[in-house]
Every structure is written in structure tokens, then in C-alpha cells.
N, C-alpha and C. Protein backbone atom coordinates (compact mmCIF):
# COMPACT_ATOMS: atom_id res chain seq x y z
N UNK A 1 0.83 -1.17 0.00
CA UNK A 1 0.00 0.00 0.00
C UNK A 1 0.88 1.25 0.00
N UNK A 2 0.72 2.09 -0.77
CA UNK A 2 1.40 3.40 -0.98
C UNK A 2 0.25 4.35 0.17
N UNK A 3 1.45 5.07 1.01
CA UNK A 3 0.94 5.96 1.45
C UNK A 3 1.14 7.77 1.11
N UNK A 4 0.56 8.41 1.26
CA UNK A 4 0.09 9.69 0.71
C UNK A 4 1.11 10.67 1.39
N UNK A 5 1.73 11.21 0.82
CA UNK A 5 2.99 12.11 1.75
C UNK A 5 2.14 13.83 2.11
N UNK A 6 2.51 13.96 3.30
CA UNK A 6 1.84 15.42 3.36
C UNK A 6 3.24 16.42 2.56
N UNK A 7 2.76 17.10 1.65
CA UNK A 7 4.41 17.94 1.23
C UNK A 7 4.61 18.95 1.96
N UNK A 8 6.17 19.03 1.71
CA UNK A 8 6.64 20.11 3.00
C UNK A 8 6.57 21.04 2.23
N UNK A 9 6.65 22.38 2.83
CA UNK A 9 6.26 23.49 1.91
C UNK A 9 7.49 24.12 1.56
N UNK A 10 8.28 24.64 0.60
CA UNK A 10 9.20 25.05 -0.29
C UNK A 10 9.63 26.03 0.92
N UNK A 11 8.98 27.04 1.48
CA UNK A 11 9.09 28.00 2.12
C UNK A 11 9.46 27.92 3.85
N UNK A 12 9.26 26.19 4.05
CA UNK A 12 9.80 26.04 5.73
C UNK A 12 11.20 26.66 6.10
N UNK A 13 12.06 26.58 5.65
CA UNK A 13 13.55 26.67 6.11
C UNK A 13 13.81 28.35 6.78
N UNK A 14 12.28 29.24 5.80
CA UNK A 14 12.57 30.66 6.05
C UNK A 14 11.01 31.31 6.40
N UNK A 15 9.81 30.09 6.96
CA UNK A 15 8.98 31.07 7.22
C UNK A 15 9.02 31.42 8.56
N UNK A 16 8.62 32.21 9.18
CA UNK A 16 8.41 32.58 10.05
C UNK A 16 7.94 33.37 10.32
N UNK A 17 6.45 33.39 11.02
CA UNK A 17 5.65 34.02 11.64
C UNK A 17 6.19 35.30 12.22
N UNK A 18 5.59 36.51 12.08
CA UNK A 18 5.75 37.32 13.19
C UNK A 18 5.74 38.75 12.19
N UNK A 19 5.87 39.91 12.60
CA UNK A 19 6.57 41.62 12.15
C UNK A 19 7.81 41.27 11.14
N UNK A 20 8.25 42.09 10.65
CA UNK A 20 9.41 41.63 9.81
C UNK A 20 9.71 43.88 8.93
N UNK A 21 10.86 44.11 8.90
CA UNK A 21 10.51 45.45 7.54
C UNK A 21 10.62 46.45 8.95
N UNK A 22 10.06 47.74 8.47
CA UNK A 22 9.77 48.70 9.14
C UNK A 22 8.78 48.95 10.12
N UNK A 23 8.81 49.38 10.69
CA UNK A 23 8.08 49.56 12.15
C UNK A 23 7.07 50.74 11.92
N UNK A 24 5.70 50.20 12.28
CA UNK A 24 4.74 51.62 11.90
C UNK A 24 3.05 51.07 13.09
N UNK A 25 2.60 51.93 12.59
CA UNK A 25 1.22 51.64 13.76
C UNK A 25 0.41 50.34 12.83
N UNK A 26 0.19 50.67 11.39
CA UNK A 26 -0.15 49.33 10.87
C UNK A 26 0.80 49.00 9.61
N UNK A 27 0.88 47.31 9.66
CA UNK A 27 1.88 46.94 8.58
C UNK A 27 1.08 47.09 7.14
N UNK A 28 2.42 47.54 6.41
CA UNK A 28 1.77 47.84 5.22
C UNK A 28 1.55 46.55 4.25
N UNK A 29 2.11 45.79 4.80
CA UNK A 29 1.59 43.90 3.80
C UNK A 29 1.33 43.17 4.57
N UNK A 30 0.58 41.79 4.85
CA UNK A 30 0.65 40.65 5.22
C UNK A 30 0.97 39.75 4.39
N UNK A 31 1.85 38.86 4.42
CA UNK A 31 1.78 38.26 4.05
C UNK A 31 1.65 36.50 4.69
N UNK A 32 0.96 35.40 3.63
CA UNK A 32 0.63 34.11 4.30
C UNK A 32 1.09 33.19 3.01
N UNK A 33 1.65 31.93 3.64
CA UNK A 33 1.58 30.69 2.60
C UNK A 33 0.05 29.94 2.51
N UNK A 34 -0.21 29.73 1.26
CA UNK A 34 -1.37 29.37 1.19
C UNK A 34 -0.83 27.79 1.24
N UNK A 35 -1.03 26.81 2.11
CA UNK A 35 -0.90 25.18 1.83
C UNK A 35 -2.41 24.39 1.76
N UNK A 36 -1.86 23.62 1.37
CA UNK A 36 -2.96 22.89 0.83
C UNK A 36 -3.72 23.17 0.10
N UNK A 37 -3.75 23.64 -0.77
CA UNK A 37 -4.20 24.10 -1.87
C UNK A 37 -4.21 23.15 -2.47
N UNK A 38 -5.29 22.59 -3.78
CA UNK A 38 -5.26 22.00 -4.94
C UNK A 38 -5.59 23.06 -5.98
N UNK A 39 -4.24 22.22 -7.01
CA UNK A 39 -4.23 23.41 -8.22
C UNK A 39 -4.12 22.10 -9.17
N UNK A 40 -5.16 22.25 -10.09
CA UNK A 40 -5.97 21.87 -11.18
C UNK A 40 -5.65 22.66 -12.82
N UNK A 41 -4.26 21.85 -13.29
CA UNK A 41 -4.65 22.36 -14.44
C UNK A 41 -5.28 22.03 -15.62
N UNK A 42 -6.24 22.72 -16.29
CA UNK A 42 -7.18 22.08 -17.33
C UNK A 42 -6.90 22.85 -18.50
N UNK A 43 -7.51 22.10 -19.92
CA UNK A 43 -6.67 22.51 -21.06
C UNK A 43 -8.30 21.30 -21.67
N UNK A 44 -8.28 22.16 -22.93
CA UNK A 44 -9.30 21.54 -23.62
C UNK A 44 -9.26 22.11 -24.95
N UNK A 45 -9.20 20.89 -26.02
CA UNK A 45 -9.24 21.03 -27.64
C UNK A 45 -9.91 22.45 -27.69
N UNK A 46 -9.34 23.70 -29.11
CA UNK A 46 -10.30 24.40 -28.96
C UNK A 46 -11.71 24.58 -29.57
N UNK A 47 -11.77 23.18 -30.00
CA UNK A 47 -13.23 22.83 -30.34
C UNK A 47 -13.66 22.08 -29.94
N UNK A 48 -13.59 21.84 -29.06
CA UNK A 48 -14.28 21.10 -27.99
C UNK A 48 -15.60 21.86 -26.67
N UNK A 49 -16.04 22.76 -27.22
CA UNK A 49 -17.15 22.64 -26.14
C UNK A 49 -17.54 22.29 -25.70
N UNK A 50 -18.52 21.15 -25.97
CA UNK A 50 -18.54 20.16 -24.69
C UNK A 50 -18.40 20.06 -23.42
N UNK A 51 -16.73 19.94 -23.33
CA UNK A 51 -15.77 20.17 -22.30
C UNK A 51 -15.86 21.14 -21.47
N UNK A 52 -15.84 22.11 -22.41
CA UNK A 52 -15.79 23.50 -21.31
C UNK A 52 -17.13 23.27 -20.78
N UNK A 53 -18.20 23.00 -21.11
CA UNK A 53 -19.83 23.25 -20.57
C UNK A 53 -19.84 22.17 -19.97
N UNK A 54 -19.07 20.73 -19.88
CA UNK A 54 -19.54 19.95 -18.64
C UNK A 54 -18.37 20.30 -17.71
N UNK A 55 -17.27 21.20 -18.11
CA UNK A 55 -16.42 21.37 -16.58
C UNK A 55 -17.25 22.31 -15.70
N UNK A 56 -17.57 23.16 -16.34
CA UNK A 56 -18.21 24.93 -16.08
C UNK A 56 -19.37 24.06 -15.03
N UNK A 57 -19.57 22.94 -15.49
CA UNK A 57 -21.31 22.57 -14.96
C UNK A 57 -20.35 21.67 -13.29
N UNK A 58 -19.22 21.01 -13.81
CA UNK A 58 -18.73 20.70 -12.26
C UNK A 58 -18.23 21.34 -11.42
N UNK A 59 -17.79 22.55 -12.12
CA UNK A 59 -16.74 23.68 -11.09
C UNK A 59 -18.00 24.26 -10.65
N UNK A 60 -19.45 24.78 -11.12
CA UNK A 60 -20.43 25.34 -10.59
C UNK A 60 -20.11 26.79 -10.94
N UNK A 61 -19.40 27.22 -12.08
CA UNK A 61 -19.35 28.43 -12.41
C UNK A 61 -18.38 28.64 -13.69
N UNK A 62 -18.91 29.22 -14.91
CA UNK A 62 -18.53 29.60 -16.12
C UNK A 62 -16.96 29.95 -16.04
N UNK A 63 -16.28 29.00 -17.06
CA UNK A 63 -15.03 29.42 -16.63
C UNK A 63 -14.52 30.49 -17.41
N UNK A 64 -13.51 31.20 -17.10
CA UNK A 64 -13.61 32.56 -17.34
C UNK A 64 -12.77 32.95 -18.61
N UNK A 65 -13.23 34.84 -19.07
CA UNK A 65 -12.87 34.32 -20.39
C UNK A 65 -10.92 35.24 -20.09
N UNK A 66 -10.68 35.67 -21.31
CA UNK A 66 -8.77 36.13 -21.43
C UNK A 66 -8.59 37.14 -20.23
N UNK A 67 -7.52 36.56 -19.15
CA UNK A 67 -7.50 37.77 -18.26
C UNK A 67 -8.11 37.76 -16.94
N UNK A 68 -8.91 36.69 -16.90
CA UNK A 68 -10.70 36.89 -15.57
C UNK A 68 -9.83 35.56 -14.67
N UNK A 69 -11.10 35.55 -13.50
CA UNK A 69 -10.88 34.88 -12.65
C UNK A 69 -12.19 34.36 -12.35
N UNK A 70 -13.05 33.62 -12.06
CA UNK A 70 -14.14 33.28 -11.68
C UNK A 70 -14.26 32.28 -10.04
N UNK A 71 -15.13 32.54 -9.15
CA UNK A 71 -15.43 32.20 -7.97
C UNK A 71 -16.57 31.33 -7.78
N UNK A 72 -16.54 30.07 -6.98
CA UNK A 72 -18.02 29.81 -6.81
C UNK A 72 -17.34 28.61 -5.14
N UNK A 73 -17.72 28.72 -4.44
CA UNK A 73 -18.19 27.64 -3.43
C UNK A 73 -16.48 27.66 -2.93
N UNK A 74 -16.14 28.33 -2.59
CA UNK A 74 -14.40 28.73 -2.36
C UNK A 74 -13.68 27.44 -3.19
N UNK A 75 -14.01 27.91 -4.88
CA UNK A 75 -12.98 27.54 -5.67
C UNK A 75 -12.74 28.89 -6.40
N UNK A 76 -11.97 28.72 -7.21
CA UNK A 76 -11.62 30.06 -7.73
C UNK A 76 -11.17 28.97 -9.78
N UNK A 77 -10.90 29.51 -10.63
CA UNK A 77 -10.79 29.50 -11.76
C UNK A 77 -9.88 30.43 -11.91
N UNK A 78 -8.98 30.25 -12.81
CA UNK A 78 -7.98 31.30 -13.30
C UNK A 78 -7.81 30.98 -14.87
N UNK A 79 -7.91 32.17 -15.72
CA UNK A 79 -7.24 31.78 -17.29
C UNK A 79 -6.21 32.07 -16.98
N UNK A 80 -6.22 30.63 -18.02
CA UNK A 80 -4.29 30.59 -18.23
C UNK A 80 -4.19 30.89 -19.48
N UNK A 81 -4.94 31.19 -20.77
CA UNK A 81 -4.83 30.76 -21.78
C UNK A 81 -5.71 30.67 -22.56
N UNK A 82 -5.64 30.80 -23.83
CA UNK A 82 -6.61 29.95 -24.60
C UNK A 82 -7.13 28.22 -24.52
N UNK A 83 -8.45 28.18 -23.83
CA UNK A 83 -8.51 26.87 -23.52
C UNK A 83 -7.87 26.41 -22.09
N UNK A 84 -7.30 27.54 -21.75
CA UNK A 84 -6.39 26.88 -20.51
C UNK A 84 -6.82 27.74 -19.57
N UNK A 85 -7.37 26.49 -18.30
CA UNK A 85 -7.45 27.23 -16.49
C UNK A 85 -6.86 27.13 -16.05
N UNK A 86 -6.67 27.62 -14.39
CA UNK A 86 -6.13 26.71 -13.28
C UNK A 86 -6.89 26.78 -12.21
N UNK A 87 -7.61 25.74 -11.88
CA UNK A 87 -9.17 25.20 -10.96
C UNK A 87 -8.21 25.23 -9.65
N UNK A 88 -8.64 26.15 -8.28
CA UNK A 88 -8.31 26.12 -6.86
C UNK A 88 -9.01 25.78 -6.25
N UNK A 89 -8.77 25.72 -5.21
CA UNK A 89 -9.05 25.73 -3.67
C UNK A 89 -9.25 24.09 -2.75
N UNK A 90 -9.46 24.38 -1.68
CA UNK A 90 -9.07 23.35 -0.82
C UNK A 90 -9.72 22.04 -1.53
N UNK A 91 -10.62 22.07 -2.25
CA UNK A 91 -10.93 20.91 -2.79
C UNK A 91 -11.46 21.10 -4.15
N UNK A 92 -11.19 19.95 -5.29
CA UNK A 92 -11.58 20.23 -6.51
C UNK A 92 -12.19 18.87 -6.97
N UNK A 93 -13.40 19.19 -7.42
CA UNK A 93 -13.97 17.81 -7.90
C UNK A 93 -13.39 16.79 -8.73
N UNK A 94 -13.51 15.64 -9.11
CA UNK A 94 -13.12 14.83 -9.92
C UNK A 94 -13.74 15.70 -11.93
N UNK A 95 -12.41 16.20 -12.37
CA UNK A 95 -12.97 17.18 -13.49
C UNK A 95 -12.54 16.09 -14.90
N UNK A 96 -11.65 14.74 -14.57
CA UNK A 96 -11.03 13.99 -15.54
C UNK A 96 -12.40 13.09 -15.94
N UNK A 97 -12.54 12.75 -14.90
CA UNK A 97 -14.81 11.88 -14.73
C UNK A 97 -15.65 12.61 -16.04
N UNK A 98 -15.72 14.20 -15.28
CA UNK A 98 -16.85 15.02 -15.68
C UNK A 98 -16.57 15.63 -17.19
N UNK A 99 -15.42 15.71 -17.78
CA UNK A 99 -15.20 15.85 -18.92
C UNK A 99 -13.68 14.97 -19.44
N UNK A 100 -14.13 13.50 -20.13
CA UNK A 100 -12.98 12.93 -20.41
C UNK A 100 -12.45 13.13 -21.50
N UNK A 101 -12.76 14.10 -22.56
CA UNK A 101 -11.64 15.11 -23.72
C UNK A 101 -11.04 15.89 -23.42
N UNK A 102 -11.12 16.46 -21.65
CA UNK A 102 -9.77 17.20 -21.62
C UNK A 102 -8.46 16.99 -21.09
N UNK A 103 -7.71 17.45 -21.38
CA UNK A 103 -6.63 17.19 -20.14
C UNK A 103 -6.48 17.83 -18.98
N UNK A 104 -6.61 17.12 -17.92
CA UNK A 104 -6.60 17.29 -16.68
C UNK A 104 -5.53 17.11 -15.78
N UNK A 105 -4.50 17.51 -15.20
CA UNK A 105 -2.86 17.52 -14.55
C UNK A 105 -3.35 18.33 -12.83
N UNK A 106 -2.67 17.90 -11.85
CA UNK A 106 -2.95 17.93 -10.62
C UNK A 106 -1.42 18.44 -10.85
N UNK A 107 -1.46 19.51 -10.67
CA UNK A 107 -0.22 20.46 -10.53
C UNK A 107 0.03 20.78 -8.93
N UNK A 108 -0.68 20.57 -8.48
CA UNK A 108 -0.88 20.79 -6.22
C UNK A 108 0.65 20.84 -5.78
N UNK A 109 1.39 20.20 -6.52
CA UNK A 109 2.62 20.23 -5.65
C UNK A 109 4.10 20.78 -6.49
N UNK A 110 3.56 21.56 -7.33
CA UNK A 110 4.26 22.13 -8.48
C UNK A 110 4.31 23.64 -8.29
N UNK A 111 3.37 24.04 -7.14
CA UNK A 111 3.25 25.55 -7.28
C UNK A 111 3.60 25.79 -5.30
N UNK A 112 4.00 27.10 -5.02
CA UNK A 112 4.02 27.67 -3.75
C UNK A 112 3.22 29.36 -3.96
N UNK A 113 2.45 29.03 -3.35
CA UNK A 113 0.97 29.79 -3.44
C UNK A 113 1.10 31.13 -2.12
N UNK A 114 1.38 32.27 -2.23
CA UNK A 114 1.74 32.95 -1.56
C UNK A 114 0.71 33.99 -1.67
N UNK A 115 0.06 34.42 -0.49
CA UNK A 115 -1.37 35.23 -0.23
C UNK A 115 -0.55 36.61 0.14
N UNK A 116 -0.48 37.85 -0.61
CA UNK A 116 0.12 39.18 0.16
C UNK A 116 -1.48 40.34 -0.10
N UNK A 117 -1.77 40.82 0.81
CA UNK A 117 -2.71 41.86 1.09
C UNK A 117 -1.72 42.88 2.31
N UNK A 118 -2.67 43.95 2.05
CA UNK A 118 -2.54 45.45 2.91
C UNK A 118 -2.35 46.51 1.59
N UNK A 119 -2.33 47.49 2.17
CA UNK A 119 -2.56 48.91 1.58
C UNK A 119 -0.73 48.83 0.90
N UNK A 120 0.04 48.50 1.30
CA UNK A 120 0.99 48.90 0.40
C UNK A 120 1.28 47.71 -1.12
N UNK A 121 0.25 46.34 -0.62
CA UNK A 121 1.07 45.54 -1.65
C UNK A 121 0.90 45.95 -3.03
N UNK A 122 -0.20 46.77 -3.75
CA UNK A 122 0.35 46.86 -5.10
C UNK A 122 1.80 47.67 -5.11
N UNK A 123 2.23 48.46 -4.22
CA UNK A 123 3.40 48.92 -4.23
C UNK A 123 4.47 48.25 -4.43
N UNK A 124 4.34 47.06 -3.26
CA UNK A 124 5.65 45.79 -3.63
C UNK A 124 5.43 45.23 -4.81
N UNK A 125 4.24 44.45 -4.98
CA UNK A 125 4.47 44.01 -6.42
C UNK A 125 4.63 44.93 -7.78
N UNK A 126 4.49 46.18 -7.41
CA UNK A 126 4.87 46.98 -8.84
C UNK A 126 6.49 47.07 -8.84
N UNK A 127 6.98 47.25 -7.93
CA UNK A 127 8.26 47.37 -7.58
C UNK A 127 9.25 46.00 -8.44
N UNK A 128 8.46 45.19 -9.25
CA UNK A 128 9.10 44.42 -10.15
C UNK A 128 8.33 43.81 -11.39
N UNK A 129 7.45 44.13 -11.54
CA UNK A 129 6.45 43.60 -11.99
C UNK A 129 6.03 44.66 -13.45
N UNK A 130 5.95 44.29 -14.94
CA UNK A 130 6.04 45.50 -15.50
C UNK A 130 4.02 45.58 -15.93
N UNK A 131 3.21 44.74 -15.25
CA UNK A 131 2.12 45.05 -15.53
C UNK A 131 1.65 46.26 -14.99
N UNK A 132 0.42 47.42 -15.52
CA UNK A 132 -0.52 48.16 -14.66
C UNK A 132 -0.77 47.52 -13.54
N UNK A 133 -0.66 47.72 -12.28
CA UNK A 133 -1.83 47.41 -11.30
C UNK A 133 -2.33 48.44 -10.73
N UNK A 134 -2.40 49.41 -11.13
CA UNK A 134 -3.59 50.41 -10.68
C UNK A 134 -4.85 49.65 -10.57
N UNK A 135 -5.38 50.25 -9.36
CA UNK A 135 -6.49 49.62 -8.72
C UNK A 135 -7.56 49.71 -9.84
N UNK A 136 -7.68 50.31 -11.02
CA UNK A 136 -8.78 50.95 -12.23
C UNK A 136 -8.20 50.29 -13.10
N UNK A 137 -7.45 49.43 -13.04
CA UNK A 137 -6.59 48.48 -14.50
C UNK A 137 -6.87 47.23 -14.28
N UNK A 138 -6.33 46.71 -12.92
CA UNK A 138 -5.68 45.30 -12.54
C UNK A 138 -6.66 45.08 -11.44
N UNK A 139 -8.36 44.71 -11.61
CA UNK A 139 -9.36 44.84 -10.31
C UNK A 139 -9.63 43.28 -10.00
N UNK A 140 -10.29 43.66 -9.11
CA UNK A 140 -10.74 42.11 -8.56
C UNK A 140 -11.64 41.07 -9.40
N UNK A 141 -11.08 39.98 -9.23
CA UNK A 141 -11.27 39.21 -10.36
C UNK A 141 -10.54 38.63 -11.39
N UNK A 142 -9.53 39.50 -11.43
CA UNK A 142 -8.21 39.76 -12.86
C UNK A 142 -7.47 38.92 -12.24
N UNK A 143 -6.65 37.70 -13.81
CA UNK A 143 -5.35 37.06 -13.32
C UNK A 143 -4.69 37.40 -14.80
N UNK A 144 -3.04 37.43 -14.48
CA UNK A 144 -2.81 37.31 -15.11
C UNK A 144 -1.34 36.94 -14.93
N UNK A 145 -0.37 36.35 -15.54
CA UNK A 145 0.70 35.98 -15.73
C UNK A 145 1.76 36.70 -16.28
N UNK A 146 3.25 37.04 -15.51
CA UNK A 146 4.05 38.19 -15.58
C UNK A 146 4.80 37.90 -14.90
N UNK A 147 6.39 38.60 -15.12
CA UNK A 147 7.33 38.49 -14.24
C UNK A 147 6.95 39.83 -13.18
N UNK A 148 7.74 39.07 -11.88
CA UNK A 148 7.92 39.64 -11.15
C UNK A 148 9.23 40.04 -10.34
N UNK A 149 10.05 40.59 -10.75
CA UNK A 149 11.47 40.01 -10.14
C UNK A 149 12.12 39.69 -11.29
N UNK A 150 12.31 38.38 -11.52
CA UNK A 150 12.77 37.50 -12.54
C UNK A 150 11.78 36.09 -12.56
N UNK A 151 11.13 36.18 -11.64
CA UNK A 151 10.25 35.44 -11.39
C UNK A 151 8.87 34.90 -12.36
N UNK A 152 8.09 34.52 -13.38
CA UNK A 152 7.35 34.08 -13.38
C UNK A 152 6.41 33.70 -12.52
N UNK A 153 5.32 34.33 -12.18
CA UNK A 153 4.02 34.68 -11.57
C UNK A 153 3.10 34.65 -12.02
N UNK A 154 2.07 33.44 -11.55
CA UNK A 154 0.64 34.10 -11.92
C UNK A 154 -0.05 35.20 -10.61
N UNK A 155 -0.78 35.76 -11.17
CA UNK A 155 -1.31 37.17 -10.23
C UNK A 155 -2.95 36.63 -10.06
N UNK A 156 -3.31 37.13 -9.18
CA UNK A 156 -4.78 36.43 -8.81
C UNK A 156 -5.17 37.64 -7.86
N UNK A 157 -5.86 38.92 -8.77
CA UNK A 157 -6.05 39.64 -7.76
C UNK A 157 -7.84 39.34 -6.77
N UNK A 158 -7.78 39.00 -5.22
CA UNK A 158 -8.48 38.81 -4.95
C UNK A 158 -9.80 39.82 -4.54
N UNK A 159 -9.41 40.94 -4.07
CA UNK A 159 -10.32 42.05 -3.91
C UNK A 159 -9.38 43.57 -4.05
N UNK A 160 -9.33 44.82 -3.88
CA UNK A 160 -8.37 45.83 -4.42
C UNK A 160 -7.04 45.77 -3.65
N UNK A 161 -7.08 44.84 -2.37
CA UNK A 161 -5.53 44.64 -1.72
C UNK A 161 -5.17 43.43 -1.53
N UNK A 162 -5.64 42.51 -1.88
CA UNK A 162 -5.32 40.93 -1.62
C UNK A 162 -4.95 40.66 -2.90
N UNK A 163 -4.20 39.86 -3.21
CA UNK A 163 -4.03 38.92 -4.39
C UNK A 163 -2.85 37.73 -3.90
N UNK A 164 -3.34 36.05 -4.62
CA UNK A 164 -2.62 35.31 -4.54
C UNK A 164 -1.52 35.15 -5.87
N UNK A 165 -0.41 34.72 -5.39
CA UNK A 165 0.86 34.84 -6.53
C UNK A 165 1.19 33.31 -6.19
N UNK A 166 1.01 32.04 -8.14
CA UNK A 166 1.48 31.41 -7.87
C UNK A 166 2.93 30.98 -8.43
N UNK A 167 3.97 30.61 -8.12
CA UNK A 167 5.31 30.83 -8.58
C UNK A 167 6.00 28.79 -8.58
N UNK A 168 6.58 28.65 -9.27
CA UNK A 168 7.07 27.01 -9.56
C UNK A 168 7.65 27.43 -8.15
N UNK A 169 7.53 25.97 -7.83
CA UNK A 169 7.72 25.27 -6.08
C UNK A 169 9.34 25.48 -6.13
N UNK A 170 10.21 25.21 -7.15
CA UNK A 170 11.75 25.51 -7.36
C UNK A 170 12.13 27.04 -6.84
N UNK A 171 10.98 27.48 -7.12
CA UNK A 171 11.59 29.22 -7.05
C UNK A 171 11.04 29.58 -5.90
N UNK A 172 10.15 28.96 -5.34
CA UNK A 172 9.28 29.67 -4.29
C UNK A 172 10.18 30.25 -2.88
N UNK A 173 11.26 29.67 -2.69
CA UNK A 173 12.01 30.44 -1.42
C UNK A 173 12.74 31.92 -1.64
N UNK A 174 13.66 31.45 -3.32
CA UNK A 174 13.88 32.89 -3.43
C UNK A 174 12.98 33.68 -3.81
N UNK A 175 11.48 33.48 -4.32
CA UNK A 175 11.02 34.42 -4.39
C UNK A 175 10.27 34.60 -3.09
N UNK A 176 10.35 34.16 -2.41
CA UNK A 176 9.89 34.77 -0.83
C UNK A 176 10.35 35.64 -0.46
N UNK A 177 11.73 35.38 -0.50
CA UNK A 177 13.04 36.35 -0.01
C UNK A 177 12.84 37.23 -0.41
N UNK A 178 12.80 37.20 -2.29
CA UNK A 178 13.03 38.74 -2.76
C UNK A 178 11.56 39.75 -2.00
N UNK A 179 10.31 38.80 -2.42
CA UNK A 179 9.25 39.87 -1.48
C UNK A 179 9.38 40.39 -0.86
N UNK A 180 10.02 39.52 0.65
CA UNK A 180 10.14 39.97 1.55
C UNK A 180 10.93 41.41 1.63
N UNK A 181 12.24 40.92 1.14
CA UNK A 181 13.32 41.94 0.79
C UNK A 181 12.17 43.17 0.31
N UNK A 182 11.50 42.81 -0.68
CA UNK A 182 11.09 44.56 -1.50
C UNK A 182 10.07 45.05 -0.71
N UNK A 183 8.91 44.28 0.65
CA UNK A 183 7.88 44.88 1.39
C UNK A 183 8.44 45.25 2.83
N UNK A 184 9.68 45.16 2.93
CA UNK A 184 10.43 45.44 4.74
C UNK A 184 10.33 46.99 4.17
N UNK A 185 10.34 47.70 3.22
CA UNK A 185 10.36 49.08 3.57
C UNK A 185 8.86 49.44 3.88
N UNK A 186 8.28 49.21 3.68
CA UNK A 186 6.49 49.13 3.93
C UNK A 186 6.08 48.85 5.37
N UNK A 187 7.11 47.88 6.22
CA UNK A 187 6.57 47.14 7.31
C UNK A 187 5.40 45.85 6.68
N UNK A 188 5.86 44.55 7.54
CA UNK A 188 4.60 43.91 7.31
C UNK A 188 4.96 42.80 8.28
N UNK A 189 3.92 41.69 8.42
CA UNK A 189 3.95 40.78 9.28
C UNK A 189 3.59 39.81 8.38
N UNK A 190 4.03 38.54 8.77
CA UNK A 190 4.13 37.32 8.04
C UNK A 190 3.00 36.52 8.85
N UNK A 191 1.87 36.11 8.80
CA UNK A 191 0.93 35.29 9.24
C UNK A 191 1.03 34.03 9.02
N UNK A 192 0.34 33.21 10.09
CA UNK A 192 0.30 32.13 10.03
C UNK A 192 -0.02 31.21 8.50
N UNK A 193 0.49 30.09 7.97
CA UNK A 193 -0.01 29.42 6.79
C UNK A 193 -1.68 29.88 7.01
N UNK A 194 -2.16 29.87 5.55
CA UNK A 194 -3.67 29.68 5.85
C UNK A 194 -3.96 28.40 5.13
């Protein structure tokens, strides 16, 4: 019998809870590791409808079109692409069942999923990042894919100060670091995993 490994998270060796940056009455980022996450990537012929209308019918919400993000029952949808998502959250239905013309890949342990909110983070992430994120450009709902750093990022903005960033599990410590490094002038505190 094979047993199921819990994975360690890319980011143990350097997370740590607590203040971190500049000192102020409120921190200007939080940041959290998102674990446990399932990340779902889906990809479907582009003539294949079908597909898209029996995934849309298992995710419980239209998947979204160039650019969007779509929400239903704390999953989230992200375009990746033409034809291409990436299905979140703590649990994701069986989508290989519900539509067997697409391709379906359990990427869960391929990505380090990093949650930053507060009033300064579009600041840090502009600080490498060559997209708009003006709050009237880059709004809630919007994903999109971009360097950050040197980094490769998808962007997942969640409401006008939250957004999740997901980055290959290889890179995920230095790009912790560098965050960290670019939001200590801001002040922020590092929260518990969520």
C-alpha cells in the first residue's frame, strides 16, 4: 500500500511568523503561505465545447474568459490561456470523470501559493512587476501571468488589496526572499499558513 505524503512546503527553512521590515502603527503587507491548496490544471481542444460546458457545470461556475478569474463555493478559476485554467481551492472535484476530452494535470505540488494583502502591496508588487496594477486596470477578479522580479508569476487579484501569486515550487524560497526583501520598507507581518 502506498501511502500519501503530506508535502513540505518550499518556504519552511525561512517562514516565520511574526513583524518583519519597518516599524509603523499598521503593517503595510501581510503576508501568508497558502498550503494545501489544490491546483488543477485544465486545457481543452479548442473545439471542444462540450468540455468547457460539462467542466463549467462541475466547477459550478462559467469558466472565465482572457484575463478573468471566476469564484463559486471557495474555488476560484484562473485563465491561463486559450482553452487553458487553473481550478483552486481546498478541494476540486473529480474534473477527468466530468469531462474525459480534456486534459486534466494535478499540478498541487508544483506551485508555492503565496497570499500578500494590505494597503501597500500593489506597491511591492509593482516594484518588479512591468504590468498596470492600478487599482482601475488590474481589479478584482483579474489574473494574469508576468514576471515579477525575474520570477514568473501568476497574479490572482483577490479584492483591491489581496491577491494570490502562484510561482514554480523551485523558485518559491527565493522568491519569498526577494518579497520579503522589496515589502520590509512598507513594514509587514508574516501570518500564520492559511
Amino acid at each position: 500500500m502506498v501511502e500519501a505524503l503530506n508535502p513540505r512546503s518550499a518556504l519552511e527553512s525561512a517562514y516565520t511568523p511574526g513583524p518583519f521590515g519597518a516599524v509603523g502603527d499598521v503593517p503595510g503587507v501581510e503576508l501568508a503561505e497558502r498550503r494545501n491548496v489544490s491546483l488543477v490544471h485544465v486545457e481543452c481542444r479548442d473545439d471542444d465545447a462540450e468540455s468547457v460546458l460539462k467542466l463549467a457545470d462541475t466547477l459550478g461556475t462559467a469558466l472565465p474568459a482572457a484575463g478573468k478569474a471566476a469564484e463559486k463555493d471557495g474555488r476560484r478559476v484562473l485563465w491561463l490561456g486559450p482553452a487553458r485554467w487553473l481550478a483552486t481551492g481546498k478541494t476540486i472535484p473529480d474534473l477527468a470523470t466530468a469531462a474525459p476530452g480534456a486534459a486534466i494535470n494535478d499540478v498541487s505540488s508544483a506551485k508555492t501559493v503565496i497570499r500578500i494583502s494590505g494597503p501597500a502591496s500593489r506597491d511591492v508588487l509593482a516594484s518588479g512587476c512591468p504590468l498596470d496594477l492600478d487599482p482601475d486596470v488590474f481589479k478584482p477578479a483579474m489574473a494574469a501571468t508576468s514576471l515579477i522580479g525575474h520570477y514568473t508569476v501568476l497574479i490572482d487579484c483577490i479584492d483591491a488589496d489581496t491577491f494570490d501569486l502562484y510561482v514554480a515550487r523551485g523558485y518559491g524560497l527565493s522568491f519569498w526572499q526577494w518579497l520579503t526583501a522589496c515589502a520590509a520598507e512598507f513594514g509587514g507581518v508574516v501570518k500564520d499558513p492559511v
